[in-house]
Protein backbone atom coordinates (compact mmCIF):
# COMPACT_ATOMS: atom_id res chain seq x y z
CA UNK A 1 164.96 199.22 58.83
CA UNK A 2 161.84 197.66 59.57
CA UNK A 3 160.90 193.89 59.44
CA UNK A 4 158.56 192.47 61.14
CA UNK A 5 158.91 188.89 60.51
CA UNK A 6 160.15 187.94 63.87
CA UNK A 7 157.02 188.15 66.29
CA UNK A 8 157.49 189.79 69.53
CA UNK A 9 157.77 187.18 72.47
CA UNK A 10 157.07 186.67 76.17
CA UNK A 11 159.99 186.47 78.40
CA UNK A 12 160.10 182.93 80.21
CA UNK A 13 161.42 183.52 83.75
CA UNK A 14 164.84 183.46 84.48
CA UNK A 15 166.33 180.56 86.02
CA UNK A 16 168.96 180.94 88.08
CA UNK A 17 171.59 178.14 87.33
CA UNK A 18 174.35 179.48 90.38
CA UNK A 19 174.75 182.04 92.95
CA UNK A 20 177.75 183.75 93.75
CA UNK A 21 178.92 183.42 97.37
CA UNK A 22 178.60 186.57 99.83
CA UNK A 23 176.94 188.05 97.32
CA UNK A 24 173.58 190.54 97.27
CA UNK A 25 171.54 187.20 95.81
CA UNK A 26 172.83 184.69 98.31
CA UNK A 27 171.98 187.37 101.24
CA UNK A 28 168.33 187.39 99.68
CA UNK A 29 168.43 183.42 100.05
CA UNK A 30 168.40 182.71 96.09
CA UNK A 31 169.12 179.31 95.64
CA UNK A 32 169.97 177.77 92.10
CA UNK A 33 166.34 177.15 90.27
CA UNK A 34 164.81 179.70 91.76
CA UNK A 35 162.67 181.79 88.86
CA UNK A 36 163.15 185.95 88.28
CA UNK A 37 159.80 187.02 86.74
CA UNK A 38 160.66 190.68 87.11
CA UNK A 39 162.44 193.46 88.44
CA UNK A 40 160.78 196.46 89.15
CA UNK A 41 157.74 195.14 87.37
CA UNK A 42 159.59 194.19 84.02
CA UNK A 43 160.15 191.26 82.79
CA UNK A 44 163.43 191.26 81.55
CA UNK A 45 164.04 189.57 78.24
CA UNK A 46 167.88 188.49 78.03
CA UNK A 47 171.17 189.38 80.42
CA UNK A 48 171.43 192.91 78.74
CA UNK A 49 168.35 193.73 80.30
CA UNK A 50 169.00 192.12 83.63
CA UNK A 51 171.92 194.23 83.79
CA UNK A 52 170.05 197.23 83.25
CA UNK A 53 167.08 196.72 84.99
CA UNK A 54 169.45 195.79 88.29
CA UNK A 55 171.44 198.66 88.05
CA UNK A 56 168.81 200.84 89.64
CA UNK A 57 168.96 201.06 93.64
CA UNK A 58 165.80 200.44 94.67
CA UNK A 59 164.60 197.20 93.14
CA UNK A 60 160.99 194.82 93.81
CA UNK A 61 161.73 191.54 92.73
CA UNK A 62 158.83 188.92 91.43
CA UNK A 63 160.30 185.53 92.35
CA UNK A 64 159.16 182.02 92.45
CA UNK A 65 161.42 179.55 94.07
CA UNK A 66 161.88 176.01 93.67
CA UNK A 67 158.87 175.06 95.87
CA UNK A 68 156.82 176.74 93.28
CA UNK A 69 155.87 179.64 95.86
CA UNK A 70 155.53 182.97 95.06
CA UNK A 71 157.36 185.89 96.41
CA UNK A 72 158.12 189.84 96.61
CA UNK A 73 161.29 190.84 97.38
CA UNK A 74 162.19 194.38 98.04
CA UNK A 75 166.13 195.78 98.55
CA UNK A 76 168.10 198.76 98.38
CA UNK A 77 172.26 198.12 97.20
CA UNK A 78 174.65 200.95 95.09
CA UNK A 79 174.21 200.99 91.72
CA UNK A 80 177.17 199.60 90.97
CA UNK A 81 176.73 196.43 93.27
CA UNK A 82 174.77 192.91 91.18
CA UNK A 83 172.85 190.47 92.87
CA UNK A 84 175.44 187.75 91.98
CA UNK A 85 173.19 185.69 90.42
CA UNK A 86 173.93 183.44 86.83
CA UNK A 87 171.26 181.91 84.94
CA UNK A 88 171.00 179.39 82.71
CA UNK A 89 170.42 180.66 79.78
CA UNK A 90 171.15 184.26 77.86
CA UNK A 91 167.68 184.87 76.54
CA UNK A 92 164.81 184.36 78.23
CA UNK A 93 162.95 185.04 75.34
CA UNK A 94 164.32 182.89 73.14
CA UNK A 95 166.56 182.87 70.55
CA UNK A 96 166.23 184.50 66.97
CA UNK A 97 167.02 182.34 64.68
CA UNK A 98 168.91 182.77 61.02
CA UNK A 99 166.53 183.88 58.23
CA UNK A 100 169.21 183.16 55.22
CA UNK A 101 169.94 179.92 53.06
CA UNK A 102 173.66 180.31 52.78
CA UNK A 103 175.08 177.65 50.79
CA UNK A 104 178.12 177.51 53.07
CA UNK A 105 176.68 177.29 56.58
CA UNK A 106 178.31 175.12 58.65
CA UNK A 107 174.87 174.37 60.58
CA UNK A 108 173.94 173.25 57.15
CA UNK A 109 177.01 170.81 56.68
CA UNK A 110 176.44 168.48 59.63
CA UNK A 111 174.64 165.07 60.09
CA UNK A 112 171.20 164.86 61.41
CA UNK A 113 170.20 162.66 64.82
CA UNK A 114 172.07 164.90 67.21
CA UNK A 115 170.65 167.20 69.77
CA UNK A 116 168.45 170.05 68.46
CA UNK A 117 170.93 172.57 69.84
CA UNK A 118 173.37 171.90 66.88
CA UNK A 119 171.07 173.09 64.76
CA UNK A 120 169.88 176.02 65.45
CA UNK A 121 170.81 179.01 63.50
CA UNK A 122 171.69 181.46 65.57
CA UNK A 123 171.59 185.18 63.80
CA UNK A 124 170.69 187.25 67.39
CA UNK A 125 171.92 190.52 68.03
CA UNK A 126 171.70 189.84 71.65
CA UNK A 127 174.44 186.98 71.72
CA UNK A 128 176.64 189.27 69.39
CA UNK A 129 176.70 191.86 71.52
CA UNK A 130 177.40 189.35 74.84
CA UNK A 131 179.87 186.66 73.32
CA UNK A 132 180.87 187.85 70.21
CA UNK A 133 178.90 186.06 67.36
CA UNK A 134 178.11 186.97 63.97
CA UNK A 135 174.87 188.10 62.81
CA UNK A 136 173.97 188.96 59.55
CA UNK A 137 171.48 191.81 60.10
CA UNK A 138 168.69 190.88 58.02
CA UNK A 139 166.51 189.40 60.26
CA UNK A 140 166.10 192.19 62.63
CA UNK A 141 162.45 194.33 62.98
CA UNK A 142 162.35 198.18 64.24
CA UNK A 143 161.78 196.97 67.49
CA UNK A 144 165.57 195.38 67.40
CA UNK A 145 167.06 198.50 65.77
CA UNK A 146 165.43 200.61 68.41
CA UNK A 147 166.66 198.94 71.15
CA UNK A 148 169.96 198.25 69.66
CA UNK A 149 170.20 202.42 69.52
CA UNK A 150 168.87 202.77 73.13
CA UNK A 151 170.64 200.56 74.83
CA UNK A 152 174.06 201.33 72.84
CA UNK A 153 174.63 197.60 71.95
CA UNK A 154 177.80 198.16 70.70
CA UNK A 155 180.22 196.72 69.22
CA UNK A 156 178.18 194.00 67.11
CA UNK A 157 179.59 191.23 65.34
CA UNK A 158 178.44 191.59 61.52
CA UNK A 159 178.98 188.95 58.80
CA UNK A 160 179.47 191.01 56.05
CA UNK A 161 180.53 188.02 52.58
CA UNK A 162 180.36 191.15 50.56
CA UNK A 163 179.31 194.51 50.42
CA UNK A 164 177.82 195.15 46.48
CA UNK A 165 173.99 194.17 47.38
CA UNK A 166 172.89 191.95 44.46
CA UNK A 167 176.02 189.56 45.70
CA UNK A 168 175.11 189.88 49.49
CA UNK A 169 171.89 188.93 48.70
CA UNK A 170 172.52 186.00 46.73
CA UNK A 171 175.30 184.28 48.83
CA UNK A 172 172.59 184.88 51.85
CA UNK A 173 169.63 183.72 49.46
CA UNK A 174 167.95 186.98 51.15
CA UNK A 175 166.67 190.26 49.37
CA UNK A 176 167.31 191.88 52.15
CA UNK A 177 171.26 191.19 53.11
CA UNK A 178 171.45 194.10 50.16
CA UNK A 179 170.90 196.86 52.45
CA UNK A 180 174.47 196.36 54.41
CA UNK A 181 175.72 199.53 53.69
CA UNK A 182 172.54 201.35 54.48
CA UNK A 183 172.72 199.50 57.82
CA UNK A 184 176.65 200.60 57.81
CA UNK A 185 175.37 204.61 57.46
CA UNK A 186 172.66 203.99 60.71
CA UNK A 187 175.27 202.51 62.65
CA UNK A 188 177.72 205.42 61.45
CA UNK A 189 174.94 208.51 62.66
CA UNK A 190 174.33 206.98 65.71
CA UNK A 191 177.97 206.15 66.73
CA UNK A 192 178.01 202.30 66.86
CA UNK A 193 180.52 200.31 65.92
CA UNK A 194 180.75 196.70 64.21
CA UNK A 195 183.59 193.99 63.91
CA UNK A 196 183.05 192.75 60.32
CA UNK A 197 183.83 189.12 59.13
CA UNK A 198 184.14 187.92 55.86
CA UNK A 199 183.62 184.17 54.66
CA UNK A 200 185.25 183.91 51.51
CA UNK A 201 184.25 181.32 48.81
CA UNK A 202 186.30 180.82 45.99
CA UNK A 203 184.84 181.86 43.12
CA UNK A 204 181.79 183.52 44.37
CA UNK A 205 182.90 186.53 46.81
CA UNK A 206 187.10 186.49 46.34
CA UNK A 207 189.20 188.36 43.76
CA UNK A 208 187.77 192.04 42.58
CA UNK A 209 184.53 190.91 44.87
CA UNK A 210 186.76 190.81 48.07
CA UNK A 211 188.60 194.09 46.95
CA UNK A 212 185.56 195.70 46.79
CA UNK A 213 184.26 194.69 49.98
CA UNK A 214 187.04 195.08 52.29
CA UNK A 215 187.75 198.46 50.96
CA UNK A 216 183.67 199.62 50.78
CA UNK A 217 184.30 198.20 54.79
CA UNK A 218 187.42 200.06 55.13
CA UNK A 219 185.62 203.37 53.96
CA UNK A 220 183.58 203.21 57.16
CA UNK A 221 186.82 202.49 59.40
CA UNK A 222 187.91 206.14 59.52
CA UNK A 223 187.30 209.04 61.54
CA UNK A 224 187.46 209.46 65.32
CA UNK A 225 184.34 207.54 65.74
CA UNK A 226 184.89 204.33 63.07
CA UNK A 227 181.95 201.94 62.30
CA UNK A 228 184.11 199.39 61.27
CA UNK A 229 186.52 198.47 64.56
CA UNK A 230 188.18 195.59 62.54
CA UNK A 231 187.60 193.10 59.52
CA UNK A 232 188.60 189.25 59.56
CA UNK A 233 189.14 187.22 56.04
CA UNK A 234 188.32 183.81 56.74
CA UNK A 235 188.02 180.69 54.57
CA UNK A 236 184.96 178.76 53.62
CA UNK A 237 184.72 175.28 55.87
CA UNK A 238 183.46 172.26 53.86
CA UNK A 239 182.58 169.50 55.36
CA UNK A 240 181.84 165.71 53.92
CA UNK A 241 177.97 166.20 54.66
CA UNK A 242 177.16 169.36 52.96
CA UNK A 243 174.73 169.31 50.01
CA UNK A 244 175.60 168.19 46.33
CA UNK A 245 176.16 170.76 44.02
CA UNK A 246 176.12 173.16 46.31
CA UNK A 247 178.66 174.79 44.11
CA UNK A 248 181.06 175.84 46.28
CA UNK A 249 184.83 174.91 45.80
CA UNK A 250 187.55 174.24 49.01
CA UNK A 251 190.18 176.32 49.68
CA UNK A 252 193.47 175.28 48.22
CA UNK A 253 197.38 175.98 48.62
CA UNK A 254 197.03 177.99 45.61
CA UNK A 255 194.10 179.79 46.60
CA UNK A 256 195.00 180.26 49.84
CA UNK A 257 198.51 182.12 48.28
CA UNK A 258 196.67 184.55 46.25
CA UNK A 259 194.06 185.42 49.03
CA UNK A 260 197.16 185.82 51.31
CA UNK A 261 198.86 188.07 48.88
CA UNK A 262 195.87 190.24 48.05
CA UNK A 263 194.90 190.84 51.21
CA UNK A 264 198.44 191.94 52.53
CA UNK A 265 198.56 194.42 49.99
CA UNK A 266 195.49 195.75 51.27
CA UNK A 267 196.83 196.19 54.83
CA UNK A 268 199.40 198.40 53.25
CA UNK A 269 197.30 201.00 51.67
CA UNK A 270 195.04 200.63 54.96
CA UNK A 271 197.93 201.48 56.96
CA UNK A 272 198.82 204.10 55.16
CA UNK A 273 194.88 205.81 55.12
CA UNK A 274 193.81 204.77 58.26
CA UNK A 275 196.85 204.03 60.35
CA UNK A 276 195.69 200.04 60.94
CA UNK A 277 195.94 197.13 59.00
CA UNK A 278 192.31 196.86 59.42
CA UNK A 279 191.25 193.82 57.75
CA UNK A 280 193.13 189.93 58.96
CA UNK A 281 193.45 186.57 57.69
CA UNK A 282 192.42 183.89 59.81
CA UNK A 283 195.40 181.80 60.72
CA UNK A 284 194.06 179.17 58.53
CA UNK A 285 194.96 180.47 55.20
CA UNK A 286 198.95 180.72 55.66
CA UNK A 287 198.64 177.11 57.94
CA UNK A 288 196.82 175.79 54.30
CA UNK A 289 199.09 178.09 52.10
CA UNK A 290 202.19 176.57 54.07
CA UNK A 291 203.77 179.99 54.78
CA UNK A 292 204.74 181.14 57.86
CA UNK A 293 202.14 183.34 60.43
CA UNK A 294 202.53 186.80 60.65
CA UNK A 295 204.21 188.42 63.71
CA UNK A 296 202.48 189.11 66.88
CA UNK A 297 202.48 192.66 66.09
CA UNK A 298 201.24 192.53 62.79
CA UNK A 299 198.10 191.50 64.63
CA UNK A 300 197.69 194.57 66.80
CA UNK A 301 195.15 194.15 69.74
CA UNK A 302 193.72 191.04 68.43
CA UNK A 303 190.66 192.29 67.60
CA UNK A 304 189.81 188.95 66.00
CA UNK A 305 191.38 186.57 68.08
CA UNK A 306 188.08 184.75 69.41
CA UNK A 307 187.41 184.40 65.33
CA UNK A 308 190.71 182.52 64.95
CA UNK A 309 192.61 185.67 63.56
CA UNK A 310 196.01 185.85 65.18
CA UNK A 311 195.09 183.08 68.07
CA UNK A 312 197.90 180.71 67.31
CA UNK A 313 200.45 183.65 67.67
CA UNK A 314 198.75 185.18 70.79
CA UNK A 315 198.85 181.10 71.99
CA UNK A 316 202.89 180.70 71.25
CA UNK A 317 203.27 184.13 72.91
CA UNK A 318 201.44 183.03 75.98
CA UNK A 319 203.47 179.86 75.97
CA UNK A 320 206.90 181.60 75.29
CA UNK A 321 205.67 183.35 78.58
CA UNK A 322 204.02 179.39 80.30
CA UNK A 323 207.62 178.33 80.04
CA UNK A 324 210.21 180.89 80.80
CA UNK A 325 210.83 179.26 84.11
CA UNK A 326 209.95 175.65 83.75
CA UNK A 327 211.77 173.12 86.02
CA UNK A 328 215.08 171.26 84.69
CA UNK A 329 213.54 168.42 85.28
CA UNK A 330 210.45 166.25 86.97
CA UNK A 331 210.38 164.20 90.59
CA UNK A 332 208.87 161.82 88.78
CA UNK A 333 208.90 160.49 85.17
CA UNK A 334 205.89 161.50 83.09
CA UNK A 335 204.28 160.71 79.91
CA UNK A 336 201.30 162.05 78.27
CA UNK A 337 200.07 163.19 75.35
CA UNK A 338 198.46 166.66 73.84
CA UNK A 339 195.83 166.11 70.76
CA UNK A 340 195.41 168.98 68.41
CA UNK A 341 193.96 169.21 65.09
CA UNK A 342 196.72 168.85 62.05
CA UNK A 343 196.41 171.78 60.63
CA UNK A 344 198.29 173.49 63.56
CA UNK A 345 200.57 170.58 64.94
CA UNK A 346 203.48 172.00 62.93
CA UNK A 347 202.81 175.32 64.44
CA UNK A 348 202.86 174.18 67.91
CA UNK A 349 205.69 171.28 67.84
CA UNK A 350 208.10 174.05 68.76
CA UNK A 351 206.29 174.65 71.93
CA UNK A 352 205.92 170.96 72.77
CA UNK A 353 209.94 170.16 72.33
CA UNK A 354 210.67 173.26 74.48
CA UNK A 355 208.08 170.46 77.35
CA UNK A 356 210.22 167.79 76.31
CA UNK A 357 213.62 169.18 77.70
CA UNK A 358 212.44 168.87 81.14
CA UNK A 359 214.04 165.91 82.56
CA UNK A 360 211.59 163.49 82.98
CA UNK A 361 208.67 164.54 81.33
CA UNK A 362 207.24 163.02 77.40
CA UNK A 363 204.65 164.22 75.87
CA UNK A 364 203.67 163.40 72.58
CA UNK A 365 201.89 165.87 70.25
CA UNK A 366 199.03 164.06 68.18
CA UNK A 367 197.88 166.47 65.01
CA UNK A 368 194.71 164.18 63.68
CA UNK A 369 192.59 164.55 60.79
CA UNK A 370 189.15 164.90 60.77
CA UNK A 371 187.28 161.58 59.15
CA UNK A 372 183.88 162.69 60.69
CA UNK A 373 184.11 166.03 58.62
CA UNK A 374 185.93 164.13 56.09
CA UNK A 375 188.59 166.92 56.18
CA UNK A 376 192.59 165.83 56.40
CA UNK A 377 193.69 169.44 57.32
CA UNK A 378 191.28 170.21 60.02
CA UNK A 379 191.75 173.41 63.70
CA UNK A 380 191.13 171.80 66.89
CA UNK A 381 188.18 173.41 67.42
CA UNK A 382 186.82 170.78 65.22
CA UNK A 383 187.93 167.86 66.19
CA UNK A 384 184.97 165.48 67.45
CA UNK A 385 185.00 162.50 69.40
CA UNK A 386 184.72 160.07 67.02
CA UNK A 387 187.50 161.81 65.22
CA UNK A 388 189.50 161.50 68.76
CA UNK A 389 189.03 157.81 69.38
CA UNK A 390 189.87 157.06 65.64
CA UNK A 391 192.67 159.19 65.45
CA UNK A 392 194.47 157.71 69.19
CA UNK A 393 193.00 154.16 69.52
CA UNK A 394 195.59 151.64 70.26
CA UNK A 395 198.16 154.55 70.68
CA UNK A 396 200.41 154.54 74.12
CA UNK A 397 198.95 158.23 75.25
CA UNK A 398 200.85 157.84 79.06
CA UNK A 399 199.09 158.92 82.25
CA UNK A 400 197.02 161.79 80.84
CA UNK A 401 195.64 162.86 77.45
CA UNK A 402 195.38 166.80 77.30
CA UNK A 403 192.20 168.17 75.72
CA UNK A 404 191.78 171.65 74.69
CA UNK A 405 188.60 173.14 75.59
CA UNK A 406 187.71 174.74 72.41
CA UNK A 407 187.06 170.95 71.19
CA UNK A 408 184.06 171.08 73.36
CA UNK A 409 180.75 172.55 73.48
CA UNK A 410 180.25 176.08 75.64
CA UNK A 411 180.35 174.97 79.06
CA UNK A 412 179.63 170.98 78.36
CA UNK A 413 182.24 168.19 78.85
CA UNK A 414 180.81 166.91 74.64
CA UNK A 415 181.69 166.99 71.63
CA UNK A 416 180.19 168.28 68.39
CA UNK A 417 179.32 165.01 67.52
CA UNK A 418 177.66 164.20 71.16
CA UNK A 419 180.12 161.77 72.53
CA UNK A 420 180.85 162.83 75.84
CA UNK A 421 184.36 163.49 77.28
CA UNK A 422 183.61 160.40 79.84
CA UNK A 423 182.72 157.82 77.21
CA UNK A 424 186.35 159.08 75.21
CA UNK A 425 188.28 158.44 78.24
CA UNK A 426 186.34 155.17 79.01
CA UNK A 427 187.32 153.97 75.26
CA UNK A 428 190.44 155.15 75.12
CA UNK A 429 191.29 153.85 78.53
CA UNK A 430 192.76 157.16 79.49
CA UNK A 431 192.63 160.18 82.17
CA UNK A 432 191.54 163.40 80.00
CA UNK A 433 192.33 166.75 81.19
CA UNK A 434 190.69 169.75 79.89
CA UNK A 435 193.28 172.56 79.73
CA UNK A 436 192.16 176.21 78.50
CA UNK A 437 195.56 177.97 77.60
CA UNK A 438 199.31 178.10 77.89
CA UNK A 439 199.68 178.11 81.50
CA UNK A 440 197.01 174.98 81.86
CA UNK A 441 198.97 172.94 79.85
CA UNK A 442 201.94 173.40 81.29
CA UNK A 443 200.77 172.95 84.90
CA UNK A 444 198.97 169.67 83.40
CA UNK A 445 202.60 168.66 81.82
CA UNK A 446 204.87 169.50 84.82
CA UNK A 447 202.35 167.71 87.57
CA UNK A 448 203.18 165.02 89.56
């Protein structure tokens, strides 16, 4: 497992962005900006080991705070008791970046002049195991592996293409992306478990290649202790800036049919051997094939939801729920408007009609295409701002224009294109509303 391309690093401190109110921190006087240099005289290189290093109950704390002044803080608290403090970043280290030349990254497929941060190839184990994203594996030295196995960093999120090596390794353009199911045996002896996701590519890794894969993957998903938690099937993204003859072909109706059928087949035999259907499409594939999602309980737990796999189902479930006792009608007339991307407007104009029976209230559903990516069936989570003030200039959006968060960056009112939320609004000459969920649009909708 070893590779020791990635040079060991020197934690920068940790800069606290907030502190939680009443909490052990804000008792010590931490204030946001304030610096953590250690805790018990380690410098702790990311949140995982913040959490670990604070869980002792005696703790001696290297601080300097905003004045630049240095300071050595000593406390006592239960082990189960934080300090209350977030920072503003999740690696203090900094961030281990991709080591493969995938012909279908999406990092790869956007403009240049934006913000560094939009291109940075993120392929850390650390952020897997905190949020959820994929990693690819190859990039990691013993060092990683170690700590991985000592600090049980489990599950991982593990972009898997393809499971026969030579393939792997030539999708990632990396020798080493051929040892995944070496990697899949260490994870297996040491009781560790991954969430697999595969990026399919017509004509490279589908057909026999994706039968072999998701059934090498589901070989590892049985047992009381399974490696393999759950496996999502999700279609290669294109964009208009991605390099010529980069040889990869879009996903069409037709190709999104046969993936659909092969892949349910699957789930049948997986049911059958391992009592799950294991492996999921992404709710893209049946929006492009133009068939109809899958029940909410075909999805299970959702292991995949967060990876767009079941989300619109778990979304009109929430919403069946958002509106079971919605008002017959406003106090006030209201129109606005709710912008998705139109690959799932058809999905969600059920839910929107069931808003328009209250008395009162309009809203208008806008499904736009994406000109920036130069894609006409597009997910919201796409959607930039340029594509927004195309898609809904000159358009009579009412009092409010409701903007799903996922549009956004993490935590950042902008776009994937850098226009800000504010400068939309100010174009558009329109309130915007960030709503995250069901019940936040509803409350946005129903409002005075």
């Amino acid at each position: 497992m070893t590779d020791e391309s990635t040079a060991s690093r020197t934690p920068s401190p940790a800069v606290v962005e907030s502190v939680i109110p009443d909490s052990i921190g804000e008792e010590l006087g931490f204030v946001p900006g304030d610096q953590l240099i250690s805790i018990n005289g380690v410098k702790p290189r990311d949140l995982i080991d913040y959490q670990f290093l604070t869980v002792e109950e005696v703790l001696k704390l290297e601080v300097i705070d905003t004045a630049g002044n240095l300071h050595h803080v000593e406390l006592e608290k239960d082990p189960e008791d934080g300090l209350g403090l977030a920072f503003t970043e999740a690696l203090f280290d900094g961030l281990h970046q991709c080591n493969n030349q995938c012909s279908f990254c999406f990092i790869d497929q956007q403009p240049s002049g934006h913000r560094k941060s939009l291109y940075l190839k993120d392929d850390d184990y650390r952020l897997s195991f905190l949020y959820g994203s994929y990693l690819t594996l190859t990039n990691l030295k013993e060092t990683d592996w170690q700590r991985i196995e000592s600090q049980r960093l489990s599950p991982l999120f593990v972009s898997v293409h393809a499971t026969e090596p030579k393939l792997r390794a030539d999708l990632l353009k990396n020798s080493r992306a051929g040892l995944l199911m070496n990697q899949l045996d260490w994870f297996a002896e040491r009781h560790l478990q991954i969430h697999a996701q595969v990026v399919v590519c017509p004509g490279l890794n589908d057909n026999v290649a994706l039968n072999r894969t998701l059934k090498d993957l589901a070989i590892h998903a049985k047992g009381d202790w399974p490696v393999i938690l759950s496996t999502a099937v999700v279609p290669v993204g294109l964009t208009r800036f991605r390099p010529k003859n980069d040889g990869l072909i879009a996903v069409d109706v037709a190709c999104a049919q046969k993936v659909i059928t092969q892949v349910e087949g699957l789930q049948r035999q997986f049911k059958n051997t391992i009592g799950s259907n294991f492996a999921w499409l992404a709710d893209e594939w049946y929006l492009i094939a133009g068939q109809a999602l899958p029940t909410r309980s075909a999805y299970e737990d959702l292991p995949q939801k967060e990876n767009g796999v079941g989300s619109i189902r778990a979304f009109l479930e929430e919403m069946n729920h958002a509106t079971c006792n919605l008002p017959k009608r406003l106090q006030y007339p209201k129109r606005c408007s709710w912008v998705v991307g139109r690959l799932v407007q058809e999905a969600l104009t059920p839910a929107c009609k069931r808003l328009n029976e209250i008395e009162g209230l309009s809203i208008h559903l806008y499904g736009l295409t994406s000109p920036y990516w130069g894609q006409k069936q597009v997910v919201t989570g796409l959607l930039t701002g340029a594509d927004l003030l195309e898609g809904l200039q000159g358009q009579d959006l009412g009092k409010q224009l409701l903007l799903p968060s996922v549009m956004l960056r993490e935590d950042q009112a902008v776009f994937l294109d850098d226009m800000s939320v504010e400068a939309l609004g100010h174009a558009l000459k329109v309130q915007i509303r960030i709503v995250n969920g069901a019940d936040d649009i509803v409350a946005a909708a129903i409002e005075d």
